[in-house]
Protein backbone atom coordinates (compact mmCIF):
# COMPACT_ATOMS: atom_id res chain seq x y z
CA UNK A 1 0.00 0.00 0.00
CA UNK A 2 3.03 2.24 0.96
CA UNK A 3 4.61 1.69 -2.38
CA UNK A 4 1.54 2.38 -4.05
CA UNK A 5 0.62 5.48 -2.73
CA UNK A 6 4.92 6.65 -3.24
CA UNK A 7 4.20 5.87 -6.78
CA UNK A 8 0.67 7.73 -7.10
CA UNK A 9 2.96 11.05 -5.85
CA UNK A 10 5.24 10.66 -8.36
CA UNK A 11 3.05 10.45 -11.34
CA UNK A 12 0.84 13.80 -9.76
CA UNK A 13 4.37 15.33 -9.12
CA UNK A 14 5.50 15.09 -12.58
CA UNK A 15 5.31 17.59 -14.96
CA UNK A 16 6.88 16.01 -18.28
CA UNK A 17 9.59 18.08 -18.58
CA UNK A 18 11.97 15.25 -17.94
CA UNK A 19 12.51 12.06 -20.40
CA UNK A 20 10.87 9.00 -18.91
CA UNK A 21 12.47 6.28 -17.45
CA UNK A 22 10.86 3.73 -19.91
CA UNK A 23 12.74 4.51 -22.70
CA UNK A 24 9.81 2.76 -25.10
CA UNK A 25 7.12 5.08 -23.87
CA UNK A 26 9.72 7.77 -24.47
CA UNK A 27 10.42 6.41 -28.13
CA UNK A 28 6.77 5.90 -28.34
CA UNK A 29 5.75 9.61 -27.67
CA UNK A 30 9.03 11.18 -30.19
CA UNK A 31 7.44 8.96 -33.03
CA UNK A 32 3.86 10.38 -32.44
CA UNK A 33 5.09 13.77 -33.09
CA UNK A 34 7.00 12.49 -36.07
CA UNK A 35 2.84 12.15 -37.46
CA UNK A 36 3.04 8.37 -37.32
CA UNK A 37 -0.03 6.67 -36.41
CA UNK A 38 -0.34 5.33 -32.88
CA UNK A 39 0.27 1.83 -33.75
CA UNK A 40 2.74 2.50 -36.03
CA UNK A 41 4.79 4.36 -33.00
CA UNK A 42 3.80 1.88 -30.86
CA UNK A 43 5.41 -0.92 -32.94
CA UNK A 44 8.32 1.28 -34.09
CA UNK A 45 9.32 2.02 -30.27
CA UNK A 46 10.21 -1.72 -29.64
CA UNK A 47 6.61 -3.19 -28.71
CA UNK A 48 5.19 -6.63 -29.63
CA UNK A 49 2.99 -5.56 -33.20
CA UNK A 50 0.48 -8.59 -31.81
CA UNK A 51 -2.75 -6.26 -30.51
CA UNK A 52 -0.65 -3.30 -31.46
CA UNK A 53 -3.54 -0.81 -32.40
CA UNK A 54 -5.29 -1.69 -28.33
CA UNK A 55 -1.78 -1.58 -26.89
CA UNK A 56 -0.98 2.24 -28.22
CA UNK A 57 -4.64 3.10 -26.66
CA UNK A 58 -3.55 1.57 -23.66
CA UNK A 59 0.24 3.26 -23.69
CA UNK A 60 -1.04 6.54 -24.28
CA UNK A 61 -3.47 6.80 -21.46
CA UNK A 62 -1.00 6.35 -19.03
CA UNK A 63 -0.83 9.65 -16.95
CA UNK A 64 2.93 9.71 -17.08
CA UNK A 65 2.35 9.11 -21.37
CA UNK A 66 -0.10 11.57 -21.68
CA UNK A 67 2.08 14.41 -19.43
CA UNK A 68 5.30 13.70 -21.21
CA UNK A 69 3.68 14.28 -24.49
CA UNK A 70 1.92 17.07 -23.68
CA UNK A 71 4.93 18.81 -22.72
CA UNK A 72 6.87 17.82 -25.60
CA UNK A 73 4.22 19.04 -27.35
CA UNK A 74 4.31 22.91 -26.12
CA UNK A 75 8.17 22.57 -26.22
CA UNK A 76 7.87 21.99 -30.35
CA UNK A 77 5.51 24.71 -30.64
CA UNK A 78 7.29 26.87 -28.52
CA UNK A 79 10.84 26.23 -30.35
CA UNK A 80 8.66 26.86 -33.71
CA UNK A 81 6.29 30.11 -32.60
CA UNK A 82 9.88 31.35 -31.31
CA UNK A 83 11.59 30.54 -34.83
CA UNK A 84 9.06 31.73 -36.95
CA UNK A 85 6.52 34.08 -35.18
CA UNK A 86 3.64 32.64 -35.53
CA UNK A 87 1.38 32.24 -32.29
CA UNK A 88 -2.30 31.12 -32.21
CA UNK A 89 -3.52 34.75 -31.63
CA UNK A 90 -1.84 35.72 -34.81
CA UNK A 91 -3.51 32.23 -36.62
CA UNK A 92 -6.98 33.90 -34.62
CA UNK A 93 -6.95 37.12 -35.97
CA UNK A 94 -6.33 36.27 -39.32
CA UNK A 95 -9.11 34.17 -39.59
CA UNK A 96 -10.99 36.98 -38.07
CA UNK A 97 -10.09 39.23 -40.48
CA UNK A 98 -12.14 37.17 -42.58
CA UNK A 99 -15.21 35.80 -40.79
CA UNK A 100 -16.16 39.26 -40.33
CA UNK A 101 -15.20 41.08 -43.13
CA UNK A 102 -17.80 42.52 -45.35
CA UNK A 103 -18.64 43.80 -48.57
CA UNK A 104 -19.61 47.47 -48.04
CA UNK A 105 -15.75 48.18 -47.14
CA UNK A 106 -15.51 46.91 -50.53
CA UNK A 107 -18.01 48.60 -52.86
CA UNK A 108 -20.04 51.85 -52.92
CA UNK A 109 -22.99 52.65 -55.48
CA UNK A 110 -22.82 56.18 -57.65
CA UNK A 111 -26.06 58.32 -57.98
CA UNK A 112 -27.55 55.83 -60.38
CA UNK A 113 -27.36 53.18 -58.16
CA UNK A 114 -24.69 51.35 -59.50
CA UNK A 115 -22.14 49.19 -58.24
CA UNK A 116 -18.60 50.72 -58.15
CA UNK A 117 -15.52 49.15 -56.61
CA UNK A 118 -14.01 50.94 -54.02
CA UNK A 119 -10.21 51.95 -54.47
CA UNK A 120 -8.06 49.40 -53.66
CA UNK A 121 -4.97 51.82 -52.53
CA UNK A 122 -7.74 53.33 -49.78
CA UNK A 123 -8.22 49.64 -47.72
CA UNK A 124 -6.50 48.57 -45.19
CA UNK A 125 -4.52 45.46 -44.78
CA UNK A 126 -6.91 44.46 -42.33
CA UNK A 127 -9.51 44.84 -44.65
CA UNK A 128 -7.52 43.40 -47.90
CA UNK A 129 -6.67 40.46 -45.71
CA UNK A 130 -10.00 38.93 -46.31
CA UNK A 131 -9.66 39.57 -50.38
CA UNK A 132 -8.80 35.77 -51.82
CA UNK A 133 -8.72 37.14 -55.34
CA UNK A 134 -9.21 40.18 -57.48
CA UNK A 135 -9.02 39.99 -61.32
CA UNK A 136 -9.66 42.74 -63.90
CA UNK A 137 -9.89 42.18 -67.70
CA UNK A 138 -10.33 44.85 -70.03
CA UNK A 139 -11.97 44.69 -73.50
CA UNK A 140 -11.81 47.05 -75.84
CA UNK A 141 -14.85 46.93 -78.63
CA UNK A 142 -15.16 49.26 -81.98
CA UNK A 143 -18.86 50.49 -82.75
CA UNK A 144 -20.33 49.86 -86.31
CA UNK A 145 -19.24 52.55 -88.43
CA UNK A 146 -15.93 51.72 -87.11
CA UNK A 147 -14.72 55.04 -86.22
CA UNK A 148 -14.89 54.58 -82.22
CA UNK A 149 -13.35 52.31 -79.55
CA UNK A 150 -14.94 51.38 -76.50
CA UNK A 151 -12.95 50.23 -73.80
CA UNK A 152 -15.16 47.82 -70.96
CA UNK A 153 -13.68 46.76 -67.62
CA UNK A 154 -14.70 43.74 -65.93
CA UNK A 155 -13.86 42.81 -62.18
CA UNK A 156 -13.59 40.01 -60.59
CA UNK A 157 -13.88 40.31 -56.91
CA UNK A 158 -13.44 37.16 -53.99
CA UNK A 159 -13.45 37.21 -50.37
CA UNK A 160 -12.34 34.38 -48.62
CA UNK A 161 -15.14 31.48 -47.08
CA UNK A 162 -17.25 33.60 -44.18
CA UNK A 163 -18.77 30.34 -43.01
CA UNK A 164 -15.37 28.28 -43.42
CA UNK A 165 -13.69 30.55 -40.98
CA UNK A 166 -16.59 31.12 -39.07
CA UNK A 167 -16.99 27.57 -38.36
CA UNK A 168 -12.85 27.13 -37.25
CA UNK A 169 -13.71 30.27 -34.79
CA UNK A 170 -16.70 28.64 -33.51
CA UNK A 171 -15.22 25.22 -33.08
CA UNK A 172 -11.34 26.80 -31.57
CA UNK A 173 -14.17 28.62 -28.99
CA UNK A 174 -16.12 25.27 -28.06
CA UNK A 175 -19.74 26.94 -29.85
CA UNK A 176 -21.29 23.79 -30.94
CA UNK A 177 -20.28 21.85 -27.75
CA UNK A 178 -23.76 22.27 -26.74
CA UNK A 179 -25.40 21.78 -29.40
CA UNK A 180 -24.01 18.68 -31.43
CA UNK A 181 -21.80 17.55 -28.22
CA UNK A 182 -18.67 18.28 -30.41
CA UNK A 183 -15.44 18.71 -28.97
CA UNK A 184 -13.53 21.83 -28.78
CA UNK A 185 -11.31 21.80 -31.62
CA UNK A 186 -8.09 24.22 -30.53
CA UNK A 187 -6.63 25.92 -33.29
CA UNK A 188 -2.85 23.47 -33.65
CA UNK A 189 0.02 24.84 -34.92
CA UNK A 190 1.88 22.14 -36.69
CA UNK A 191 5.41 21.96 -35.83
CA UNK A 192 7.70 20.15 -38.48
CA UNK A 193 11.60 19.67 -37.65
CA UNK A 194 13.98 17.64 -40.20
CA UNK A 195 15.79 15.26 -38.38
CA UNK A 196 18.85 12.92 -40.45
CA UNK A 197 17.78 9.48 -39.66
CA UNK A 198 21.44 8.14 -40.53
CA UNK A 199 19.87 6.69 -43.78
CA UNK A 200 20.52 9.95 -45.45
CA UNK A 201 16.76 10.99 -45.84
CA UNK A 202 15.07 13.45 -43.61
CA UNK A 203 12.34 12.83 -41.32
CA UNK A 204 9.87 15.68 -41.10
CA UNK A 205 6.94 14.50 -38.14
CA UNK A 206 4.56 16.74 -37.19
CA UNK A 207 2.58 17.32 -34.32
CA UNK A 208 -0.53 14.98 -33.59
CA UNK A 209 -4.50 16.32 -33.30
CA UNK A 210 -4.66 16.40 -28.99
């Protein structure tokens, strides 16, 4: 019972940031953030492949497992928001930019009622962030006597998916928890480091989906 309850401390005491003393759960958590599937890193850190799919279900739900990789997990993402910059705010805002843009900062009407592109050099980059695409052909046309040229523009003007990144804000917030008992879907960052293998290729895992 002693020994027991010594061991129960440890696991609540640890906090991941240490390599574990099983080296195959250790080798079993590096290859899940290489993007290998859970048996796969199951059977590539030294396990029996017999039952190989229930015994990486059963490996990862130990607490010390599911700790370890956790912190491993923020340490990647750390090393790579540090490295490049990007943080899940920024990722946020972006898509923000576009679930709530709309197309009055984008188009005005003249005295007749028609529809007249706003000047592109007078938007903002918040507001051109949400512009996917913008194409403008011109045609030029000659009447029938053939003594005048008429020159017609026509624009082409996308925003990016409202309800697309809508629906990633909703689900990074939790929205439809309640409603369709979905799970909250964090935005991930995907970390991807090259690592030589000794083979001469390049490894290049990414993170897992929590």
């Amino acid at each position: 019972m002693a020994k027991r309850a010594i061991q129960t401390k440890e696991q609540a005491d640890y906090d991941g940031s240490t390599p574990l003393k099983n080296i195959m759960q250790e080798m079993f958590i590096e290859n899940l953030l290489r993007n290998m599937s859970q048996a796969e890193a199951y059977r590539q850190a030294g396990y029996k492949s017999k039952n190989a799919t229930n015994g990486a279900i059963v490996c990862r739900s130990k607490s010390k497992v599911a700790t370890r990789l956790a912190y491993r997990r923020g340490e990647l993402q750390a090393q790579m928001q540090a490295e490049t910059g990007i943080t899940e705010r920024k990722v946020v805002d972006e898509l923000a930019k576009c679930a709530f843009s709309n197309m009055q900062d984008f188009v005005t009407t003249d005295e007749d009622g028609n529809i007249i592109f706003r000047d592109l050099e007078g938007l903002s980059r918040e507001q051109m962030a949400a512009v996917e695409s913008v194409k403008i052909t011109k045609q030029t046309t000659t009447n029938r006597s053939g003594d005048k040229d008429y020159q017609t523009t026509h624009t082409q003007f996308k925003l990016h998916s409202k309800p697309g990144t809508l629906e990633q804000l909703g689900r990074h917030l939790g929205l439809f928890e309640k409603d369709n008992e979905q799970k909250k879907q964090a935005l991930q960052i995907n970390v991807v480091y090259f690592n030589n293998n000794g083979d001469g290729n390049n490894a290049a895992p990414q993170l897992p989906a929590p």
